[in-house]
Structures are given as C-alpha cells and as structure tokens.
C-alpha atoms as a PDB file:
ATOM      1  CA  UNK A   1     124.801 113.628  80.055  1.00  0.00           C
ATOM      2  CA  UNK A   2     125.510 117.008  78.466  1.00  0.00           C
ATOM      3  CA  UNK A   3     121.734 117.201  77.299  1.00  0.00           C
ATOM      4  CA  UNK A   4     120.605 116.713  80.729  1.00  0.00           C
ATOM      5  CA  UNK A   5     123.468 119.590  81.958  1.00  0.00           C
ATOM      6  CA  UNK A   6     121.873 121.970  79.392  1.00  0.00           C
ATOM      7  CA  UNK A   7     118.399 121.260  80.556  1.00  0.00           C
ATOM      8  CA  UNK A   8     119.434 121.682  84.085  1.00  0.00           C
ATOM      9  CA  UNK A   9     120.848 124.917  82.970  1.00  0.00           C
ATOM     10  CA  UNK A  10     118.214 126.421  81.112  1.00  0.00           C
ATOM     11  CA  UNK A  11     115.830 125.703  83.833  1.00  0.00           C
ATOM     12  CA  UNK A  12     118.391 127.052  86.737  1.00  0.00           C
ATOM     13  CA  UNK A  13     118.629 130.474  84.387  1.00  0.00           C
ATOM     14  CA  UNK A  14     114.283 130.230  84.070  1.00  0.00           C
ATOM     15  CA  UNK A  15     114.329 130.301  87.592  1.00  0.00           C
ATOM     16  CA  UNK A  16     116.858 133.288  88.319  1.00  0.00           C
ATOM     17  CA  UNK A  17     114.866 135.230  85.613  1.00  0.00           C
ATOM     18  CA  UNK A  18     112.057 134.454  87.353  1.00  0.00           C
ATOM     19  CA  UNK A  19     113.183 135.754  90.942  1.00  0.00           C
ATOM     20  CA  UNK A  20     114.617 139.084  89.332  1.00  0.00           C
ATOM     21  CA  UNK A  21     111.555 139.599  88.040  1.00  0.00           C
ATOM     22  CA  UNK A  22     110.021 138.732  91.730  1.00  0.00           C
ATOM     23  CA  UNK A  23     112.633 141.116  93.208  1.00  0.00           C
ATOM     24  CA  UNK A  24     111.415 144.366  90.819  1.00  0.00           C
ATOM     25  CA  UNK A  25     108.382 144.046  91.535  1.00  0.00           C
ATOM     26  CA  UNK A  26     108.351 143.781  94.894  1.00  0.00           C
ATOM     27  CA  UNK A  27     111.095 146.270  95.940  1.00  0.00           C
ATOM     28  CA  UNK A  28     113.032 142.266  97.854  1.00  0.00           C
ATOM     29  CA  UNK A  29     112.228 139.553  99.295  1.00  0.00           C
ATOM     30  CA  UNK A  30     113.390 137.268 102.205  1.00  0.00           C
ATOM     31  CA  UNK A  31     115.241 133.947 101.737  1.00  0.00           C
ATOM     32  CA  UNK A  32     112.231 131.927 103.203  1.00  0.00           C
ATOM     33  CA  UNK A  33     109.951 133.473 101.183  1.00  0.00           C
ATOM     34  CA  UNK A  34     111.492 132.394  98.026  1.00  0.00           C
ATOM     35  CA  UNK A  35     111.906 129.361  99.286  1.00  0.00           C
ATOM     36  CA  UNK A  36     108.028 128.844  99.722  1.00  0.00           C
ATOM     37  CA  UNK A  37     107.783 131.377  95.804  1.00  0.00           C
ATOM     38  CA  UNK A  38     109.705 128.716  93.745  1.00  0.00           C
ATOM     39  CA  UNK A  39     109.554 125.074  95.814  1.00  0.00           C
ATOM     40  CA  UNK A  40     113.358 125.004  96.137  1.00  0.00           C
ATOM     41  CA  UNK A  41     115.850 124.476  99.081  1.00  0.00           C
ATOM     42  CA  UNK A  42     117.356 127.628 100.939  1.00  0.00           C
ATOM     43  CA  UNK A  43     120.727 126.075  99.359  1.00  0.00           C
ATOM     44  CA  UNK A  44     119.698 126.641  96.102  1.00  0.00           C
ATOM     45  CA  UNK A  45     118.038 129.991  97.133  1.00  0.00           C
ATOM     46  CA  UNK A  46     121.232 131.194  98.537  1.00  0.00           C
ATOM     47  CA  UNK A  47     123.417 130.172  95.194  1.00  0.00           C
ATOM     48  CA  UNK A  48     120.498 131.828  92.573  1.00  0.00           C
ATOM     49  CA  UNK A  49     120.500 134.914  95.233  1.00  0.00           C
ATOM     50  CA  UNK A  50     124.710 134.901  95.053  1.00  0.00           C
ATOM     51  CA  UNK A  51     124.870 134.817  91.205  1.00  0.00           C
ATOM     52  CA  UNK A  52     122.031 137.557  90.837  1.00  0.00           C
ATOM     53  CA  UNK A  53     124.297 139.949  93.132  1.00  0.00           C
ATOM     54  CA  UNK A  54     127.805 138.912  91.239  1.00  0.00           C
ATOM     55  CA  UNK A  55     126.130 140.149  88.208  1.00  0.00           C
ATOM     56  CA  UNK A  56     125.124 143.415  90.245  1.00  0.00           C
ATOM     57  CA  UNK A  57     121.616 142.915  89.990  1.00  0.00           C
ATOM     58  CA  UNK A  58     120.479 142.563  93.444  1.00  0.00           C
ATOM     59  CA  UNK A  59     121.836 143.513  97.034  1.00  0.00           C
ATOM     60  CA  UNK A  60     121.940 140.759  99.109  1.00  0.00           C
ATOM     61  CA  UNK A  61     121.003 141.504 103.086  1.00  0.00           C
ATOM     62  CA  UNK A  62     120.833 140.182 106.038  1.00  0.00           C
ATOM     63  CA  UNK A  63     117.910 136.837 105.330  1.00  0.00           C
ATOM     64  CA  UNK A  64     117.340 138.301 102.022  1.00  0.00           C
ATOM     65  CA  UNK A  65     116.858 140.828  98.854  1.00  0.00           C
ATOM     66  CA  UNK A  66     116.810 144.499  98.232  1.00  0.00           C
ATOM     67  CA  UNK A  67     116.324 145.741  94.917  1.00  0.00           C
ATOM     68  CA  UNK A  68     119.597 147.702  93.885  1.00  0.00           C
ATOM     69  CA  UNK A  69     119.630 151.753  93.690  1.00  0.00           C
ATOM     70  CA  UNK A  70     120.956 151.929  90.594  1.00  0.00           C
ATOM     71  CA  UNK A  71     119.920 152.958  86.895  1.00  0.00           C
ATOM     72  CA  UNK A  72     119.236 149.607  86.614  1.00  0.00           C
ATOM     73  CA  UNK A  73     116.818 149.058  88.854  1.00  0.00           C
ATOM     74  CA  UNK A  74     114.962 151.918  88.229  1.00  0.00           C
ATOM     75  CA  UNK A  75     113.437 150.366  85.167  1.00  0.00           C
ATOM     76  CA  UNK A  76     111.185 148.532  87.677  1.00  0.00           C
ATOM     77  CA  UNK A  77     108.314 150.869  86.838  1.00  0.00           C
ATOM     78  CA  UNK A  78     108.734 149.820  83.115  1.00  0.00           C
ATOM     79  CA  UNK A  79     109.295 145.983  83.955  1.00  0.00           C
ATOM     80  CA  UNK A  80     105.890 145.991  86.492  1.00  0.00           C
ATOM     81  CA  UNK A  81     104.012 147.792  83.254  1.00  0.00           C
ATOM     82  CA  UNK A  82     104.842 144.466  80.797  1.00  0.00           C
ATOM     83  CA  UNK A  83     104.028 142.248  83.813  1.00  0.00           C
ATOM     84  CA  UNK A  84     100.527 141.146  83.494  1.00  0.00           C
ATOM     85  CA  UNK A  85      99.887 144.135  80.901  1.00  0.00           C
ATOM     86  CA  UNK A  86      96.872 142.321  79.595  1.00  0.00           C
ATOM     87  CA  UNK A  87      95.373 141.511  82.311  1.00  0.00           C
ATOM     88  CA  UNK A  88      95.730 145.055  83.732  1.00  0.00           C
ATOM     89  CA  UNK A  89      94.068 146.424  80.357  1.00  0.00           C
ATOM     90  CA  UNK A  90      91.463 144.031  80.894  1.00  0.00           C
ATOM     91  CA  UNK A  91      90.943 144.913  84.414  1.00  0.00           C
ATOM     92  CA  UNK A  92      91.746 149.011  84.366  1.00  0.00           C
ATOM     93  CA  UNK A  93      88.388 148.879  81.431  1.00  0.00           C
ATOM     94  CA  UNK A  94      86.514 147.506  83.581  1.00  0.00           C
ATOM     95  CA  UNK A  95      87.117 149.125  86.682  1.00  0.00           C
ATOM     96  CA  UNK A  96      87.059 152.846  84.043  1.00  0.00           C
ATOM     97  CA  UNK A  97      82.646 151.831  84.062  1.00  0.00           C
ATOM     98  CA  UNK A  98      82.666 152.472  87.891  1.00  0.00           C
ATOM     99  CA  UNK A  99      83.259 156.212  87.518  1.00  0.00           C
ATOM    100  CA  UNK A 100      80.603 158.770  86.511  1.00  0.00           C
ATOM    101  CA  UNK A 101      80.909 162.435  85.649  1.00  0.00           C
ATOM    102  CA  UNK A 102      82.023 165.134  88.992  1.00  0.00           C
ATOM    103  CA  UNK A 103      83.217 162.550  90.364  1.00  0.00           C
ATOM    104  CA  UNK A 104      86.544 162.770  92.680  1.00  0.00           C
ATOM    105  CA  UNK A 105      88.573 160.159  92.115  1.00  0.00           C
ATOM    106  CA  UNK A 106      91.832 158.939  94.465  1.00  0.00           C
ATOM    107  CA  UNK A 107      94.757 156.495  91.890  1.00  0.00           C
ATOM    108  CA  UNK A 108      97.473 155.229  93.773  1.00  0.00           C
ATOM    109  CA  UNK A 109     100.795 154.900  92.207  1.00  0.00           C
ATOM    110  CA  UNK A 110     100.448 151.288  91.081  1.00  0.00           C
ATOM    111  CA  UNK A 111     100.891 150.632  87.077  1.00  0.00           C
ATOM    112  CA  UNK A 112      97.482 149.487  87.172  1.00  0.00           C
ATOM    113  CA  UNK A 113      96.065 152.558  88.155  1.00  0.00           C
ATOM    114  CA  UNK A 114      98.388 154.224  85.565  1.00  0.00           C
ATOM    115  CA  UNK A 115      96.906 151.779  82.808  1.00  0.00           C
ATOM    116  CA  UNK A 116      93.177 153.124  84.165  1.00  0.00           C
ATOM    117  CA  UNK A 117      94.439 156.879  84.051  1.00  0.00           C
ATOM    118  CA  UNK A 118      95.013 155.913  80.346  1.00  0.00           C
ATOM    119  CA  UNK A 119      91.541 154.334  80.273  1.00  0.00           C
ATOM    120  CA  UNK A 120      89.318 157.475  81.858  1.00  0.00           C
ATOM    121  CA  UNK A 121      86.342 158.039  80.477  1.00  0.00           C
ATOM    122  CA  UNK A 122      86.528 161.066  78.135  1.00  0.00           C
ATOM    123  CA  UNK A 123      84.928 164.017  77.705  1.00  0.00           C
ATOM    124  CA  UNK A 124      83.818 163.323  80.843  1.00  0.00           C
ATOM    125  CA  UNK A 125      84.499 166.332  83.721  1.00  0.00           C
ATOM    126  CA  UNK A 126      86.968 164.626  87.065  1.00  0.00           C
ATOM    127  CA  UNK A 127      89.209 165.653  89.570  1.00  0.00           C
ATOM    128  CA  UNK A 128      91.554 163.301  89.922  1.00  0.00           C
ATOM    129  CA  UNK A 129      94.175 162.704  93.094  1.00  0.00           C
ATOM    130  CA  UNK A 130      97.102 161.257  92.829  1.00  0.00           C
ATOM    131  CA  UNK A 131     100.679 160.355  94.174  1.00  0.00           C
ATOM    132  CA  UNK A 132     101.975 158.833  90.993  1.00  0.00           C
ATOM    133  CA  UNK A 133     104.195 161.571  88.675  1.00  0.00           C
ATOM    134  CA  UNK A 134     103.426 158.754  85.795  1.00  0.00           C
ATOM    135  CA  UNK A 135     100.005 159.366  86.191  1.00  0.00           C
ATOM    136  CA  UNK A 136     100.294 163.149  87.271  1.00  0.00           C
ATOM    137  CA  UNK A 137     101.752 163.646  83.288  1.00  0.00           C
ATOM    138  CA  UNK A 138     100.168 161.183  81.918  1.00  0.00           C
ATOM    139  CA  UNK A 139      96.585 163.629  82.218  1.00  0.00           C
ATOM    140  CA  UNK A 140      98.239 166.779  82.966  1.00  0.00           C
ATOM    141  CA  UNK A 141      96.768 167.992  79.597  1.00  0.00           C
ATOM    142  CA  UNK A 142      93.404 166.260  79.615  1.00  0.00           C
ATOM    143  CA  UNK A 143      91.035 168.925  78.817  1.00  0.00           C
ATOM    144  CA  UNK A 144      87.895 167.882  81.466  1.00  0.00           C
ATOM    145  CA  UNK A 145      90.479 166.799  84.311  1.00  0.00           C
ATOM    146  CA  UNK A 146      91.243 168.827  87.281  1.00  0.00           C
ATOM    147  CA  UNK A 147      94.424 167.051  88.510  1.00  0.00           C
ATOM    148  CA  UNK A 148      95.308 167.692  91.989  1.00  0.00           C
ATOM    149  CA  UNK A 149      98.601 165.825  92.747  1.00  0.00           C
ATOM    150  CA  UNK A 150      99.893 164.728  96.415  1.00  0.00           C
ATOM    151  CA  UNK A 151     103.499 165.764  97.358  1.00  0.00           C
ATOM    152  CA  UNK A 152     106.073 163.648  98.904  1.00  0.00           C
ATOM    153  CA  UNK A 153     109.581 162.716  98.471  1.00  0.00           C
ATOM    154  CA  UNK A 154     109.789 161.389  94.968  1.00  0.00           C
ATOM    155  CA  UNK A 155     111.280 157.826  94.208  1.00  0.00           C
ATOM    156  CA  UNK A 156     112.200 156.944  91.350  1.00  0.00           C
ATOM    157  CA  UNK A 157     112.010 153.222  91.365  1.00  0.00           C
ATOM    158  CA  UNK A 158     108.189 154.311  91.787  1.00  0.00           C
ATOM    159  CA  UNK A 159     107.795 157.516  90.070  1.00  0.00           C
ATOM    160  CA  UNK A 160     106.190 158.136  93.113  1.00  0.00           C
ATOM    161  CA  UNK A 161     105.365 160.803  95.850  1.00  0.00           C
ATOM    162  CA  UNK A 162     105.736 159.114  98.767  1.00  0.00           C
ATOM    163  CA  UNK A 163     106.496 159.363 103.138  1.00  0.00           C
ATOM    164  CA  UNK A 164     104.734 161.890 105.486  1.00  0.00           C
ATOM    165  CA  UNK A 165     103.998 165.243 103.418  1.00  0.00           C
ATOM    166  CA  UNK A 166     102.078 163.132 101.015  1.00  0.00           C
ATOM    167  CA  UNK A 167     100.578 161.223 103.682  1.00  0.00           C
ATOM    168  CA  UNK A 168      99.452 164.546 105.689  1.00  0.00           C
ATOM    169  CA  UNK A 169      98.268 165.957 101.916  1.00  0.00           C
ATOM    170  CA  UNK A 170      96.108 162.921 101.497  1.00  0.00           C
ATOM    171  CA  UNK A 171      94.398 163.352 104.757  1.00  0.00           C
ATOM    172  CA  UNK A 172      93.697 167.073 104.036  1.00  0.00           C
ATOM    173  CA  UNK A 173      91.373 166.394 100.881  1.00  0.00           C
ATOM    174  CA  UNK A 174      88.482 163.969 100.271  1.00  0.00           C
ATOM    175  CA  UNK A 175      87.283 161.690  97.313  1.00  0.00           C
ATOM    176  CA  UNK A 176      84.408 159.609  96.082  1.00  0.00           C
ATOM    177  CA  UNK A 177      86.223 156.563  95.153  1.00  0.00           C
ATOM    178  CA  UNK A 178      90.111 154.951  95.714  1.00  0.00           C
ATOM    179  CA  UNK A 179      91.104 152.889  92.738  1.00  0.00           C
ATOM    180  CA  UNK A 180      94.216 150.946  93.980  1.00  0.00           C
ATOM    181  CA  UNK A 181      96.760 147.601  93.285  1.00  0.00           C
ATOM    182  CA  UNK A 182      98.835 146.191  95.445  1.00  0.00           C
ATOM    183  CA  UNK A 183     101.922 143.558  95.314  1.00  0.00           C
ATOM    184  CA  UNK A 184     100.297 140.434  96.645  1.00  0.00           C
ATOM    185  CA  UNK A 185      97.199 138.939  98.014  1.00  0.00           C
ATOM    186  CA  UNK A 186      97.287 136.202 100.222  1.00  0.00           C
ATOM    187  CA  UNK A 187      94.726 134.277 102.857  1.00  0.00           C
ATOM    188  CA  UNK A 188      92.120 137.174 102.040  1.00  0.00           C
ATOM    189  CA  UNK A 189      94.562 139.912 102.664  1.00  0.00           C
ATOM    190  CA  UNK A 190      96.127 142.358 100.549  1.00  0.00           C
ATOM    191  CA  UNK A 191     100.079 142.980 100.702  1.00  0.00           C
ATOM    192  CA  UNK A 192     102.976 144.801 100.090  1.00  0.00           C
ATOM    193  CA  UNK A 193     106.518 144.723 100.168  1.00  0.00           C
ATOM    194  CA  UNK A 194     107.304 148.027 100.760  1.00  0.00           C
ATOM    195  CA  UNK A 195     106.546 150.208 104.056  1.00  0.00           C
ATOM    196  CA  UNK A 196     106.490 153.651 102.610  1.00  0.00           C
ATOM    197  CA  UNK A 197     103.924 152.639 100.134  1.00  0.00           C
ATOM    198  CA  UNK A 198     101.885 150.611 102.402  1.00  0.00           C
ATOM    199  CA  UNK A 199     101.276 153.624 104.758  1.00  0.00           C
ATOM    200  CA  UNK A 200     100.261 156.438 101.774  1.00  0.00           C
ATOM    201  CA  UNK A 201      97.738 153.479 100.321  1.00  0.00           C
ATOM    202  CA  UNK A 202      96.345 153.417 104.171  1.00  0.00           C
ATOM    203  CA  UNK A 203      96.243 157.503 103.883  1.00  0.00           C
ATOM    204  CA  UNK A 204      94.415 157.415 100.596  1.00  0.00           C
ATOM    205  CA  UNK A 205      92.031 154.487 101.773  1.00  0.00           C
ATOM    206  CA  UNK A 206      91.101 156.400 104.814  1.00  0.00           C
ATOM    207  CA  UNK A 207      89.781 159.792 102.493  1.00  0.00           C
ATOM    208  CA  UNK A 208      87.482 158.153 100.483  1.00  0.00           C
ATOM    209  CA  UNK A 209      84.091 157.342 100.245  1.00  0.00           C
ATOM    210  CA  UNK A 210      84.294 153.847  97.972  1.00  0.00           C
ATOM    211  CA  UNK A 211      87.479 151.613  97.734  1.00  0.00           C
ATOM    212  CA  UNK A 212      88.036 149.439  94.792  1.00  0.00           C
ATOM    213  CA  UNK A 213      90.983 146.745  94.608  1.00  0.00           C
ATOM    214  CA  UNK A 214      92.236 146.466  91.484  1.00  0.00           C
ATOM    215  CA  UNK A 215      94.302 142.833  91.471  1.00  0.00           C
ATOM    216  CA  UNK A 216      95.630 140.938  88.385  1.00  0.00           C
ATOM    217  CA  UNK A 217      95.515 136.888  88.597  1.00  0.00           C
ATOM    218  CA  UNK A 218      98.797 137.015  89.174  1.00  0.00           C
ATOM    219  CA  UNK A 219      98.952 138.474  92.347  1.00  0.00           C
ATOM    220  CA  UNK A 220      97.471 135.519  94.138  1.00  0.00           C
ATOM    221  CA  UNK A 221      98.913 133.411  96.770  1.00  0.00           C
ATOM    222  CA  UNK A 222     102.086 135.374  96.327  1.00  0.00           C
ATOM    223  CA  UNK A 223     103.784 136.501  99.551  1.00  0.00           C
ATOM    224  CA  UNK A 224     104.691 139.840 100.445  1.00  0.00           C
ATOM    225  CA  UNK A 225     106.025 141.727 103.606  1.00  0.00           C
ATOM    226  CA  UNK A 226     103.486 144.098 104.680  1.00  0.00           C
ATOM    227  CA  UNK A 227      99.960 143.248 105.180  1.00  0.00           C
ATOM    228  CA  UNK A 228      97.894 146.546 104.105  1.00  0.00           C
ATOM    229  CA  UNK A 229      94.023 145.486 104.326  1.00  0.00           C
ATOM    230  CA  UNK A 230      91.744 142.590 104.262  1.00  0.00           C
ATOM    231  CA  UNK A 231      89.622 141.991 100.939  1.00  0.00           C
ATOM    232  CA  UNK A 232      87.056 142.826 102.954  1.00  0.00           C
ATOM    233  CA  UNK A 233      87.937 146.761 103.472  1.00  0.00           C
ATOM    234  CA  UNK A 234      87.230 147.364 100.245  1.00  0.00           C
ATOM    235  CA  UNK A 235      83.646 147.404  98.557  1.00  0.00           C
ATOM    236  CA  UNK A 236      84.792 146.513  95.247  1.00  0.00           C
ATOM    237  CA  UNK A 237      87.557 143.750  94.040  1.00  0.00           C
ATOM    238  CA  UNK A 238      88.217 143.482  90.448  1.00  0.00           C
ATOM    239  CA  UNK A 239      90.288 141.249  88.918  1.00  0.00           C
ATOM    240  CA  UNK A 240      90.642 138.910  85.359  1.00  0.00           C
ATOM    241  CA  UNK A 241      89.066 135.535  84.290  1.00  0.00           C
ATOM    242  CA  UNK A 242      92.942 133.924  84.603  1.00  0.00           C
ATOM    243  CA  UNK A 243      91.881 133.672  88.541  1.00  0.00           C
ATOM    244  CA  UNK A 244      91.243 130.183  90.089  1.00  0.00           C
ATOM    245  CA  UNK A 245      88.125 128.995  90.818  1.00  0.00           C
ATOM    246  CA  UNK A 246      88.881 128.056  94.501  1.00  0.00           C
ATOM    247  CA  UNK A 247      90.570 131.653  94.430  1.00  0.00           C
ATOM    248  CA  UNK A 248      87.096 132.927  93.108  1.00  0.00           C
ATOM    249  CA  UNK A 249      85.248 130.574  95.391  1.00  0.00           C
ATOM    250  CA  UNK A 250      86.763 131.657  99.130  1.00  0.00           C
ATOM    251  CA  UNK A 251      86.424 135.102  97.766  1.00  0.00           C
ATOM    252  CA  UNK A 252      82.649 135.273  97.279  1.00  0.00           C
ATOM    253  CA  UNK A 253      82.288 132.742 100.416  1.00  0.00           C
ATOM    254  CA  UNK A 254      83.953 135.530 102.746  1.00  0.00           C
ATOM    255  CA  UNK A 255      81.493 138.172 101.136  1.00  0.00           C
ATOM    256  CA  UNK A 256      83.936 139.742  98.734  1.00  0.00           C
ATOM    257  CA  UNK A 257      82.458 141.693  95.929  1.00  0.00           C
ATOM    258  CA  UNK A 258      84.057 140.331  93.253  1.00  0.00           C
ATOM    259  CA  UNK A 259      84.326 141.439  89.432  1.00  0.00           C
ATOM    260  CA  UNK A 260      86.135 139.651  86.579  1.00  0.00           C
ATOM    261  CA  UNK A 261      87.287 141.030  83.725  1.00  0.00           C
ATOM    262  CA  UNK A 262      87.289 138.408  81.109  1.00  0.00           C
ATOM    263  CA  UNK A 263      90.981 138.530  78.838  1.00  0.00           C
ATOM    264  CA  UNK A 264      88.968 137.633  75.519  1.00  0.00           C
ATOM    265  CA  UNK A 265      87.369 141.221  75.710  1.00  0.00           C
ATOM    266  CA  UNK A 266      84.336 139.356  76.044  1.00  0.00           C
ATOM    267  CA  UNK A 267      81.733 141.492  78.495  1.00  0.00           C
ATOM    268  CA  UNK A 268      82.640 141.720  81.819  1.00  0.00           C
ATOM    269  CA  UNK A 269      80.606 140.137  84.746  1.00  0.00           C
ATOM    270  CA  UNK A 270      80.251 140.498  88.402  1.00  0.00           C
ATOM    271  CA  UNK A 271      79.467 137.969  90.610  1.00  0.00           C
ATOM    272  CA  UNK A 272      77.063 138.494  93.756  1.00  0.00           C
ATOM    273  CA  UNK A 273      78.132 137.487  97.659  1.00  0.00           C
ATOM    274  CA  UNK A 274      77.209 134.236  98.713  1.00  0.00           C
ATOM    275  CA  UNK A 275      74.271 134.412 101.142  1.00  0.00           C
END
C-alpha cells in the first residue's frame, strides 16, 4: 500500500512541476484549461493550483493562474530559455540561413529569437529591431550590427519593452523580415497568453515585409489565451523534426510553408504546399 502512496506521490509532484512550468511560461492559465493541459478533474486542478500558491509560487484568481510578481518569478525568462533549448538551437540555425547581408531585420522578445540573435550571421552588415533588452545587449557590441531598439515600459518577467510607446515606435520604422515565437499554436492559429505582448507582436507583424514563425514542437496543441494570427499570416513557419506527422500533415494541407529543423544537426529541409 505504501508503494502505491509513493507512486501516487511522485506522480502528483510530476504533475505540479509540470503546471509551474506551464504557468512561467505562459504568464497563467485558467482552471479549464488545465483541465483539458493535463487530463485531470477541476478537483484535482483546484488542490495542485492550492498547494502551488501555499508554497507562494503562484497567485490564484478568479477561474485561474497568474504568475507571481516576485523575484521568483522573474526567473521565467531563464526557465523559458532551458525549455525546449534544443529545439530552439535547432530551429534559430535554421531560420539564421533566411537572412542576407543589408538586410533589416524585426526579433521579437521571445527566447527563441534571443537564441537566433546569438546565431546571426557574422561579419555580415544588419540593422536589427528589437523590443527585447536580452537581445538589445546581447549584440549591442557586434561590430556589423546597427541595433535600433523599440521603447516601452520594461518588464521584467520579459526583459521586455512593451505597451503603447513601443507599439507607436514599431509602426514608425520598417523592416525586411519579422522573426517571431509565440506561446502556443493551436487549430492553425498562433497564441498567447499575454495581452501586452500579443498587441507589440501585431505592431511588429504589421512593419514588415516577410514574417517568419519560429515554433518549437512543443508548442503544439497547447492552449493559450490570446489568439495573435493564423499560420497562414506568415510566409514562413519553422519548426523541429520532434513535430507530429498529422501536425506536419494539416499544416502543409492548409498551404503552410513549412520548414523543419532536424534535432540530429542533420541538414535541414523544407517541405513544399500541397497543391
């Protein structure tokens, strides 16, 4: 009986890890939506939700989440960074062969578009746009890049420039291609849980003359709050070989221009529209 308890227990502490780490990276979550996330009953929801917040790792709201604002939870830029890190390496090299020399390029403040900024082709003269202070410093001293960085209110949980001065910034300038992530992607459209991002990601897709989704295996058939785009607003989707193949499938069958970046470094391939 007691090794059943302890199995019981390690799996009910699996499962709380698991929606902390659901929590970081999306900014919350509502009850229901865990509830679909992790094939459990709002019961047990509600008690994983309760223990989370005793330990003063979550806020618990109104039919839901929030992320705390704490010095704990602003480690969420470091946690999303480890989560799916080779799959982002994979897909940020990839995604690096779409950019050519004067080119004007637009990185949102996702952690894969910081993993590309540490993936830009050198020697090779850019201007690069950006919201994200982790990106912003992470090329500040790059010899052949003019950086050209987008104001805002800075959050920390994001180590980002975000609300309207960016927004009104962004709409000022223009680019040749938007590399951008976002939280979730679900039925063919892209999500996120958080408004204030959602709205400078519109801004920066609306400035630019190529958009390319960058979107780790992960990311799929997760659920999110805000929908942002279709897969179809953007001409380029990249993401890694750990993607399904009915995933893969519905994508090319809705017209999606799809690239995977394979995780055993092997070369990467692209995979042409059905007809």
């Amino acid at each position: 009986m007691s090794g059943a308890t302890g199995v019981e227990s390690k799996a009910v502490s699996a499962r709380r890890r698991e929606i902390l780490d659901y929590v970081l990276e999306n900014g919350g979550a509502q009850i229901e939506e865990l509830v679909d996330r992790f094939s459990t009953s709002r019961m047990t929801i509600h008690r994983d939700l309760h223990a989370l917040s005793e330990q003063g790792l979550v806020r618990k709201v109104h039919g839901g989440v929030t992320m705390l604002a704490s010095g704990v939870m602003e480690t969420s830029v470091v946690h999303r960074m480890r989560r799916a890190s080779r799959e982002k390496q994979a897909i940020a090299r990839l995604a690096a062969g779409f950019i050519k020399a004067g080119d004007i390029i637009a990185l949102d403040d996702s952690t894969t578009s910081r993993i590309l900024s540490e993936n830009l082709p050198s020697g090779m003269p850019l201007t690069v746009l950006t919201n994200s202070m982790g990106i912003a410093t992470q090329i500040a001293g790059a010899r052949d890049i003019s950086l050209i960085s987008l104001g805002g209110k800075y959050h920390p949980r994001f180590d980002a420039f975000l609300g309207i001065l960016c927004e009104q910034g962004t709409k000022s300038l223009r680019a040749n291609t938007l590399f951008m992530s976002v939280s979730a992607v679900r039925d063919l459209g892209a999500f996120h849980q958080e408004q204030e991002i959602v709205k400078c990601k519109m801004a920066l897709m609306g400035i630019v003359d190529r958009r390319i989704l960058m979107i780790d295996s992960q990311k799929f058939d997760v659920t999110a709050l805000n929908r942002l785009a279709s897969l179809s607003d953007f001409d380029v989707v990249i993401t890694d070989s750990g993607v399904s193949e009915s995933q893969k499938n519905r994508m090319l069958d809705a017209g999606i221009n799809l690239h995977v970046a394979h995780l055993d470094d092997a070369a990467p391939t692209s995979h042409s529209p059905s007809p």
